[in-house]
C-alpha atoms as a PDB file:
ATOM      1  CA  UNK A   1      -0.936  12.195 -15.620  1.00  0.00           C
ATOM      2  CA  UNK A   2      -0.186  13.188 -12.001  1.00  0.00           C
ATOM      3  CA  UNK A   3      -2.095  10.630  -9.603  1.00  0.00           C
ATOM      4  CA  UNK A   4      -2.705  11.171  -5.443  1.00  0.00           C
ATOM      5  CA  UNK A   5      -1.014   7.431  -4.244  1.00  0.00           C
ATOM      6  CA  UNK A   6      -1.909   6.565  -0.633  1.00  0.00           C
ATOM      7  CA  UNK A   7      -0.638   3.522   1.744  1.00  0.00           C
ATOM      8  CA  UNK A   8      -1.868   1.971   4.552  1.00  0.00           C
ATOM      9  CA  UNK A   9      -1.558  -0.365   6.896  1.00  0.00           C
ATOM     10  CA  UNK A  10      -4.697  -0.658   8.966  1.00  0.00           C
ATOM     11  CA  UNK A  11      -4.354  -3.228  11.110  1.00  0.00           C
ATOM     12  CA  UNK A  12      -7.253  -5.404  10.597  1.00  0.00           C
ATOM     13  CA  UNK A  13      -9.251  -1.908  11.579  1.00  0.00           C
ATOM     14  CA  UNK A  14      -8.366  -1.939  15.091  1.00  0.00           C
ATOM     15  CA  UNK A  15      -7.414   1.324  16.480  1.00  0.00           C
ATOM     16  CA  UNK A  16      -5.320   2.257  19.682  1.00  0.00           C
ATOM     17  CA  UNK A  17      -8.271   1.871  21.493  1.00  0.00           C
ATOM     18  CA  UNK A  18      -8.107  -1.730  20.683  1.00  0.00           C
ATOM     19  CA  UNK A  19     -12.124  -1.311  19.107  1.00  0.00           C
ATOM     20  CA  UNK A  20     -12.268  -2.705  15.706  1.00  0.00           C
ATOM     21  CA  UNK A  21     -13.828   0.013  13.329  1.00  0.00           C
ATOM     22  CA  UNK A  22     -13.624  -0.157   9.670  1.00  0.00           C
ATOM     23  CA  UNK A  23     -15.899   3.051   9.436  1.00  0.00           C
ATOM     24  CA  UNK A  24     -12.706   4.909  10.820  1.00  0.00           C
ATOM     25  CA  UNK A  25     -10.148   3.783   8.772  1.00  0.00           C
ATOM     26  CA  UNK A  26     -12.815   4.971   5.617  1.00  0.00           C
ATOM     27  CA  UNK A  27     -12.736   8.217   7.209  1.00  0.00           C
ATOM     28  CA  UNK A  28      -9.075   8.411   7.150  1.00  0.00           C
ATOM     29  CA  UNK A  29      -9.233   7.330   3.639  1.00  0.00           C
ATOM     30  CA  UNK A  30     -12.073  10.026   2.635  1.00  0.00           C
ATOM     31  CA  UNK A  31      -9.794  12.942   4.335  1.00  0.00           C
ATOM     32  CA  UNK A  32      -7.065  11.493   1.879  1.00  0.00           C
ATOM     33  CA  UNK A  33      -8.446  11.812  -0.879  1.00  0.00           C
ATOM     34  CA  UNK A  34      -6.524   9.958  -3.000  1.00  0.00           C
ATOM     35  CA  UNK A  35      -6.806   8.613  -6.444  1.00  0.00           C
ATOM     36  CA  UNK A  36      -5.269   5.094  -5.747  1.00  0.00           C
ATOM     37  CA  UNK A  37      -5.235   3.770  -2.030  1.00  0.00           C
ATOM     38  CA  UNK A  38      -3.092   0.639  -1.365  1.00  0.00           C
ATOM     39  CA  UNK A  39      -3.496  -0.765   1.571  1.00  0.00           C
ATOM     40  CA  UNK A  40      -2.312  -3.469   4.387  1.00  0.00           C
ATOM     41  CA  UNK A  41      -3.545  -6.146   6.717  1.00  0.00           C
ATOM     42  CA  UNK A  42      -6.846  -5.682   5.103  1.00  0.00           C
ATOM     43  CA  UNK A  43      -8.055  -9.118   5.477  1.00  0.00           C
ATOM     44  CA  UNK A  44      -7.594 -11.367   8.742  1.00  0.00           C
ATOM     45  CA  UNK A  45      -5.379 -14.073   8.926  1.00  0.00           C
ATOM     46  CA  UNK A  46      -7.425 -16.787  10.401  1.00  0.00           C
ATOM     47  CA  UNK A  47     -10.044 -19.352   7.961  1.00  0.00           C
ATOM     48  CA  UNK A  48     -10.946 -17.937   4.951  1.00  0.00           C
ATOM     49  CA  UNK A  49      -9.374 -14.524   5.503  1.00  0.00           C
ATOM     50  CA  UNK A  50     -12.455 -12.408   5.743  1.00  0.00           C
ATOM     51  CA  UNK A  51     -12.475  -8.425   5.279  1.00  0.00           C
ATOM     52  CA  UNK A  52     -11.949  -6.460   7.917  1.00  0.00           C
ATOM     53  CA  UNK A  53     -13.518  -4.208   6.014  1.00  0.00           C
ATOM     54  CA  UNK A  54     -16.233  -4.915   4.568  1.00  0.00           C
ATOM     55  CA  UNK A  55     -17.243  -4.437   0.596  1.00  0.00           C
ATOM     56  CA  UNK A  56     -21.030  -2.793   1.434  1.00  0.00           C
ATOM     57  CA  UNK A  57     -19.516  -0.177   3.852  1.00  0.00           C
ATOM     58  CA  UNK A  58     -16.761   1.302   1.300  1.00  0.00           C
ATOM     59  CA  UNK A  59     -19.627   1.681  -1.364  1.00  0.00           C
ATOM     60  CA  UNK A  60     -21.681   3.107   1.471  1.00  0.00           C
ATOM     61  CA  UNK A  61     -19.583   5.716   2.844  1.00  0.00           C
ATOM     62  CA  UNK A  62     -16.537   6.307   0.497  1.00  0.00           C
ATOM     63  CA  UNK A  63     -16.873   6.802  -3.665  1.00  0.00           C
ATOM     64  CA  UNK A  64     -14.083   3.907  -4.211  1.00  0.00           C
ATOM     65  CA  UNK A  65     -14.229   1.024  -5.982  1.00  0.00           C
ATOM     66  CA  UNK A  66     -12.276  -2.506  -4.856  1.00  0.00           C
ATOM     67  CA  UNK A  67      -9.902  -3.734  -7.444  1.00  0.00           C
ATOM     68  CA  UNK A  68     -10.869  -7.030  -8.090  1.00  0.00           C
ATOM     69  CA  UNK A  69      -7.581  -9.144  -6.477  1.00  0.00           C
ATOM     70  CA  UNK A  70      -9.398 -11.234  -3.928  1.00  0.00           C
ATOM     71  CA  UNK A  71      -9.586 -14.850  -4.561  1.00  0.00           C
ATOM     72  CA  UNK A  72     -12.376 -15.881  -2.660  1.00  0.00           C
ATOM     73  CA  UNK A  73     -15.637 -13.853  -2.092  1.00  0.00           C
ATOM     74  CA  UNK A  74     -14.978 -12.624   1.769  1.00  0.00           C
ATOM     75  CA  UNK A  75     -11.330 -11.352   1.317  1.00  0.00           C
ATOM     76  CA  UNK A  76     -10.518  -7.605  -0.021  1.00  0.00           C
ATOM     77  CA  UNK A  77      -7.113  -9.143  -1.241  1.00  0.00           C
ATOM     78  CA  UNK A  78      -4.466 -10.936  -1.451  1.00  0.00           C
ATOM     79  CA  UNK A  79      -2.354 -11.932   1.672  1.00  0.00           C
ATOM     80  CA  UNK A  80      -3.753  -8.726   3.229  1.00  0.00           C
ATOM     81  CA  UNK A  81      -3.071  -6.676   0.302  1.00  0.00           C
ATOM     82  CA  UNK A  82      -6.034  -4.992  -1.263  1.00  0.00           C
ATOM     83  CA  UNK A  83      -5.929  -1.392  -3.680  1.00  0.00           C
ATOM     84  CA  UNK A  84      -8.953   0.982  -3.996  1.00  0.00           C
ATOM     85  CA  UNK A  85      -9.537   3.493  -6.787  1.00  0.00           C
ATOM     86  CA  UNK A  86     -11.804   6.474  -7.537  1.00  0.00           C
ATOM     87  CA  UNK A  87     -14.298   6.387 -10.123  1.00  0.00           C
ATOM     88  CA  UNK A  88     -13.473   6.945 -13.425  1.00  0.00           C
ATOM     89  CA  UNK A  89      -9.963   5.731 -13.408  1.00  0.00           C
ATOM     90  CA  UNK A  90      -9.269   3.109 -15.788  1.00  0.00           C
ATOM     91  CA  UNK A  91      -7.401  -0.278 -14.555  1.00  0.00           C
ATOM     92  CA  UNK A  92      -5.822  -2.487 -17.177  1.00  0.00           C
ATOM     93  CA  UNK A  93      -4.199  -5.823 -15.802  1.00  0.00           C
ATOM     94  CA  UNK A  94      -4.067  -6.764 -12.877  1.00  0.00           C
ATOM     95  CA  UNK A  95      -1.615  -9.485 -11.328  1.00  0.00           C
ATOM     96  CA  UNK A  96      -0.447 -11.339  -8.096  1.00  0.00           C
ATOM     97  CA  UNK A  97       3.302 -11.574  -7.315  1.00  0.00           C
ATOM     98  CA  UNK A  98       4.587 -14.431  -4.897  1.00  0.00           C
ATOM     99  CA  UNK A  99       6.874 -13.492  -2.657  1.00  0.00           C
ATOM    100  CA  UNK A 100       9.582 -16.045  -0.911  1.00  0.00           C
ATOM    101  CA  UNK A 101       9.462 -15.660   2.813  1.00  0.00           C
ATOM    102  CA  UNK A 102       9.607 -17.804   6.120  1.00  0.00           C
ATOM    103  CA  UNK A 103       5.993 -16.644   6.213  1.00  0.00           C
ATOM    104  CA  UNK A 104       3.073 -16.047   3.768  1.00  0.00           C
ATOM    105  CA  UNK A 105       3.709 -13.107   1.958  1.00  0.00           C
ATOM    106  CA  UNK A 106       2.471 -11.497  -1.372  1.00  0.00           C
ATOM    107  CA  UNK A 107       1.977  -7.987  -3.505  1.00  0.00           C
ATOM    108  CA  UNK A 108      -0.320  -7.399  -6.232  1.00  0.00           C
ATOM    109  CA  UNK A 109       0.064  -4.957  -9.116  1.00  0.00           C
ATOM    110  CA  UNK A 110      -2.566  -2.720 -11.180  1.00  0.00           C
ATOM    111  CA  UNK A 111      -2.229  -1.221 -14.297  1.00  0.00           C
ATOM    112  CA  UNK A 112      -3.789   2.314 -14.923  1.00  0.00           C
ATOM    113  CA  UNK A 113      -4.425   3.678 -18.206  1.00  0.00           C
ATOM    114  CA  UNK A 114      -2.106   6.230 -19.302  1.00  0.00           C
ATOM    115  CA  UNK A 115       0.741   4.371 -18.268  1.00  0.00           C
ATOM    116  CA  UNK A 116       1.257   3.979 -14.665  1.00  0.00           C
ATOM    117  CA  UNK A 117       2.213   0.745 -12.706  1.00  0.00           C
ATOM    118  CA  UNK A 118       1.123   0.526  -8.466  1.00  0.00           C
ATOM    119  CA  UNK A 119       2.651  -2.333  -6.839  1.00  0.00           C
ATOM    120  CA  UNK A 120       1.356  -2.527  -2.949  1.00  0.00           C
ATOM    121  CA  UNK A 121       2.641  -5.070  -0.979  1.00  0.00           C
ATOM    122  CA  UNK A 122       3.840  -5.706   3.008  1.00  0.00           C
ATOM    123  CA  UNK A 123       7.392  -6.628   3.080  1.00  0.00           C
ATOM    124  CA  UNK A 124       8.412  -9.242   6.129  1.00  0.00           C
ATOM    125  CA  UNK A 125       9.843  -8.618   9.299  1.00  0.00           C
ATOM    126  CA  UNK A 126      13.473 -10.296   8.251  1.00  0.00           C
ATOM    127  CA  UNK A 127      15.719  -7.627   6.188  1.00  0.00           C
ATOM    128  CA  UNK A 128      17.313 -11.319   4.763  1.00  0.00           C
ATOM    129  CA  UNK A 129      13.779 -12.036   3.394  1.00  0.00           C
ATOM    130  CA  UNK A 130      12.873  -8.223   2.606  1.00  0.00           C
ATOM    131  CA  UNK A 131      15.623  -8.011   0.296  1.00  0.00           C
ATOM    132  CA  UNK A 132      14.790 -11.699  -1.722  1.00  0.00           C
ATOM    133  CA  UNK A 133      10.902 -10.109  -1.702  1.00  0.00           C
ATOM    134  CA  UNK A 134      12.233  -6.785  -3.351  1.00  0.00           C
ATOM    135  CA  UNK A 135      14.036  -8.934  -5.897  1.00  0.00           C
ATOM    136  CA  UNK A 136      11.000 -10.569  -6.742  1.00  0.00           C
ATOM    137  CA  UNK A 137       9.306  -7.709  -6.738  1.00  0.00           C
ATOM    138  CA  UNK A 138      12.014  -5.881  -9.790  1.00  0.00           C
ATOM    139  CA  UNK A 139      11.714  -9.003 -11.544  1.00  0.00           C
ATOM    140  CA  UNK A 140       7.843  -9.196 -11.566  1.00  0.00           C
ATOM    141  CA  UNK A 141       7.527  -5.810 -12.833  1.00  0.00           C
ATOM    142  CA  UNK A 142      10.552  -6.049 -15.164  1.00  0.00           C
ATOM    143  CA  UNK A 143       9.720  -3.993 -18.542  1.00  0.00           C
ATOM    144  CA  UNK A 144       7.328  -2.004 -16.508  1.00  0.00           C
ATOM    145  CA  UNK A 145       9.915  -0.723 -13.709  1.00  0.00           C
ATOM    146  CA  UNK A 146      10.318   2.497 -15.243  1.00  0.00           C
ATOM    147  CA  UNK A 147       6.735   3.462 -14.885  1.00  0.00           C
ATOM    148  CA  UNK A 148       6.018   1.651 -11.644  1.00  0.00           C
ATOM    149  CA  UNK A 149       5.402   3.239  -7.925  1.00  0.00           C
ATOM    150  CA  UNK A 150       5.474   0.645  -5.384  1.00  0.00           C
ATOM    151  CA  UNK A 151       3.397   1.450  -2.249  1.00  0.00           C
ATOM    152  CA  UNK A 152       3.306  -0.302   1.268  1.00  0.00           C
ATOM    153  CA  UNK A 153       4.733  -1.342   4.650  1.00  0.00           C
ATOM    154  CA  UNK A 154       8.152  -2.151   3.658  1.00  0.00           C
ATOM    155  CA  UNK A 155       9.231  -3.070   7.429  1.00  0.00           C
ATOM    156  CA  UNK A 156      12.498  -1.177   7.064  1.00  0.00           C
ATOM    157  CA  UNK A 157      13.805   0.519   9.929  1.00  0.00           C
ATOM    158  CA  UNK A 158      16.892   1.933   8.848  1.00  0.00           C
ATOM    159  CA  UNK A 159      16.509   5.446   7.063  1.00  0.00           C
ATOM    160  CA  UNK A 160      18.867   4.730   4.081  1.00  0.00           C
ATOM    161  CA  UNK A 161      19.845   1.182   4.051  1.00  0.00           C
ATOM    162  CA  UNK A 162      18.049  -2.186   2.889  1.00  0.00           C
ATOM    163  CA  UNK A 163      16.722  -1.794  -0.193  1.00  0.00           C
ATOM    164  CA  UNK A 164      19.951  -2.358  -2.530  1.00  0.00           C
ATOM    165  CA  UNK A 165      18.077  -4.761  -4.829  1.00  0.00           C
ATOM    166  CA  UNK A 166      16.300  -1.431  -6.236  1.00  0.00           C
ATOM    167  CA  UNK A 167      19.102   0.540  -6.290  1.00  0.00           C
ATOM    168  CA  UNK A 168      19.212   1.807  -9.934  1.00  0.00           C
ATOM    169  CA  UNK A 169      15.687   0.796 -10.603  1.00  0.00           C
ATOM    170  CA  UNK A 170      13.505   2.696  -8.023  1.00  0.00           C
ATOM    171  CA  UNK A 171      13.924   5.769  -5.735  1.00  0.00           C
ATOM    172  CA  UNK A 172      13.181   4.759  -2.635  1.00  0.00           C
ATOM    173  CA  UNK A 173      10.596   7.840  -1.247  1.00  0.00           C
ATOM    174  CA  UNK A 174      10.198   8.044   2.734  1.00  0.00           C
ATOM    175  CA  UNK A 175       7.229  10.601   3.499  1.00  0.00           C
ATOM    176  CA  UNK A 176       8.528  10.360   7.187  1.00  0.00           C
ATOM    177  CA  UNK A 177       7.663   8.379  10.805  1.00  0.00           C
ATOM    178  CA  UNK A 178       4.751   6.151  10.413  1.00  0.00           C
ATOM    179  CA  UNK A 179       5.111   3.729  13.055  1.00  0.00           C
ATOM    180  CA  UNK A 180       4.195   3.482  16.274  1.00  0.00           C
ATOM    181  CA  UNK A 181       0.718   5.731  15.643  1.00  0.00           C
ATOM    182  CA  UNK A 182       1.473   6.442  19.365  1.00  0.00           C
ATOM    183  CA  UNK A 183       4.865   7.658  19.018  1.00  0.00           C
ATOM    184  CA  UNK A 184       6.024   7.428  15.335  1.00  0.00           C
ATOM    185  CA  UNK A 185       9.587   6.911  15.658  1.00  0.00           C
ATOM    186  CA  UNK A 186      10.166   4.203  12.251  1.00  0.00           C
ATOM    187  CA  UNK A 187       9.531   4.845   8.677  1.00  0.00           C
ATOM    188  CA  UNK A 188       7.891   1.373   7.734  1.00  0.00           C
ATOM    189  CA  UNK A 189       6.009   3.165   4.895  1.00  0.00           C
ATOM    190  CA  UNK A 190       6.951   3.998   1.959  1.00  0.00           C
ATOM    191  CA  UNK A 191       6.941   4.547  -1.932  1.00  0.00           C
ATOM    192  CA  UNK A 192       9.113   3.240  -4.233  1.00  0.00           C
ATOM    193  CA  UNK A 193       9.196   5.429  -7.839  1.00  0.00           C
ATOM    194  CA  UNK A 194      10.568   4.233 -11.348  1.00  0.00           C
ATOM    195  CA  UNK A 195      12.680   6.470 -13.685  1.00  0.00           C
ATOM    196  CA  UNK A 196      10.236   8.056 -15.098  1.00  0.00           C
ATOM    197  CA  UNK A 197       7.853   8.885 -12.324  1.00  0.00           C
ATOM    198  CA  UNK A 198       8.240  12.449 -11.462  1.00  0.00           C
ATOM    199  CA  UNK A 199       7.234  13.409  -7.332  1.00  0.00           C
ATOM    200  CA  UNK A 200       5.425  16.706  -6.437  1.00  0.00           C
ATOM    201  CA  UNK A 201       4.733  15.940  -2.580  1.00  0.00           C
ATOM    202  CA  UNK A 202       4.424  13.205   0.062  1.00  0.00           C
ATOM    203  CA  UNK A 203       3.743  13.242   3.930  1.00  0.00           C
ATOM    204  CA  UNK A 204       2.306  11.440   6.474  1.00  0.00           C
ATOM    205  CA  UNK A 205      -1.401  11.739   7.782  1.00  0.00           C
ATOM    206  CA  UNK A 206      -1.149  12.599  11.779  1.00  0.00           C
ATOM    207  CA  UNK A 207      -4.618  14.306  12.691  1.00  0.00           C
ATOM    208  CA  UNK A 208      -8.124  13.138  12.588  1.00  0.00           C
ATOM    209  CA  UNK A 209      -9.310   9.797  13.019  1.00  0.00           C
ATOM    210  CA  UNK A 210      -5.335   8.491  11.440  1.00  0.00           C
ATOM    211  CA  UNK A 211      -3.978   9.799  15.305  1.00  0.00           C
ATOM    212  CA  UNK A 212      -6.285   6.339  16.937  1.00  0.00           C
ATOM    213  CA  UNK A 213      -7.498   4.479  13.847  1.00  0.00           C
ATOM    214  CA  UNK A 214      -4.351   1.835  12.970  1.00  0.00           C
ATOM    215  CA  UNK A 215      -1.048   1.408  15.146  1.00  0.00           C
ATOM    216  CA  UNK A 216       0.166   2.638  11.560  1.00  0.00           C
ATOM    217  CA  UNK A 217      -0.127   6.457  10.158  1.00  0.00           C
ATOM    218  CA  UNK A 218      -0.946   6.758   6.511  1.00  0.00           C
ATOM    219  CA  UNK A 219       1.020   8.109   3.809  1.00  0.00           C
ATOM    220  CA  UNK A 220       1.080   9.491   0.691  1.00  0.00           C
ATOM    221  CA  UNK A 221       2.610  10.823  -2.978  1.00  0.00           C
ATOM    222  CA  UNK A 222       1.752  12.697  -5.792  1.00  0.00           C
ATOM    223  CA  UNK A 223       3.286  10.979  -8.822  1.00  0.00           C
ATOM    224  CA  UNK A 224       3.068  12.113 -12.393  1.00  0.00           C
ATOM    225  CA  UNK A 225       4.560  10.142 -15.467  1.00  0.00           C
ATOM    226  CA  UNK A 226       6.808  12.499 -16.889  1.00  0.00           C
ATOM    227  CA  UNK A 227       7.893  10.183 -20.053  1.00  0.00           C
END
């Protein structure tokens, strides 16, 4: 099973032109086209957390459906983390991870059929915290490592460095610059593959609507299962 996994952090849908647009960031998603699309700051931080984008315009203009994560009926997710999927692909469990952190943080975790983990989550600003978060992270997933691909901002600056509590567990994949959309100069997102996850391709999304739609650039990997 070789799967299209995307990530992105969209800001609460406004672009560099400071104009909140959640039909945008759906046509950055559309020009994807991938199977599984994790993605960040989806909901707003303030009250009940309400979408910033909403549940009748991805039925309306993309062929995704929401994973059901949210725990109330205006958010997309769970502490900004939501995951969309195409038709037709088969989710099994799905699951909230707490993460420790000097603020709210979270990931989530779907199971596909045929035996593929996706773990999307936003990693804190604090490489102290980061690395307690990716701990949590290995130990949520625990049997299921092997077969996992986790998917997100992971906040990391430094090109090789910072993620030694996967080391052994997960190749860390960096597509390339991501961050500022302006002038992408950090690699904040990334993939993180299991043992037995095989890559065929990643990049980063620079044209189109992804050059002015999120102060982050999308990215994605093709992952197969291999065993």
């Amino acid at each position: 099973m070789r799967l299209r996994i995307a990530s992105y952090n969209i800001h609460k849908a406004v672009g560099l032109d400071r104009r909140r647009d959640p039909a945008r960031i759906l046509e950055v998603l559309n020009e994807i086209a991938a199977d599984v699309v994790v993605l960040q700051e989806v909901d707003r931080r303030l009250g009940a957390r309400p979408s910033a984008l909403p549940r009748f315009l991805i039925e309306q203009e993309t062929d995704y459906a929401v994973v059901d994560l949210a725990r109330n009926d205006v958010s997309l997710g769970w502490h900004g983390n939501a995951v969309l999927v195409r038709p037709g692909l088969a989710i099994g469990d799905v699951a909230h991870i707490d993460l420790p952190g000097l603020e709210p943080r979270g990931a989530v975790r779907i199971d596909v059929d045929g035996g593929l983990t996706v773990v999307g989550t936003h990693l804190g600003l604090l490489r102290p915290w980061r690395i307690r978060q990716q701990r949590a992270i290995r130990d949520a997933v625990d049997a299921r490592a092997s077969r996992t691909v986790i998917a997100g901002d992971f906040n990391e600056w430094a090109v090789r460095t910072g993620f030694e509590p996967w080391d052994g567990v997960f190749d860390v994949q960096t597509p390339g610059r991501s961050f500022h959309t302006a002038r992408p100069i950090a690699p904040l997102d990334r993939f993180a593959l299991g043992k037995k996850l095989r890559l065929h391709g990643a990049g980063v999304v620079r044209q189109g609507a992804a050059r002015v739609a999120s102060d982050h650039l999308p990215v994605w990997a093709d992952v197969e299962v291999s065993g």
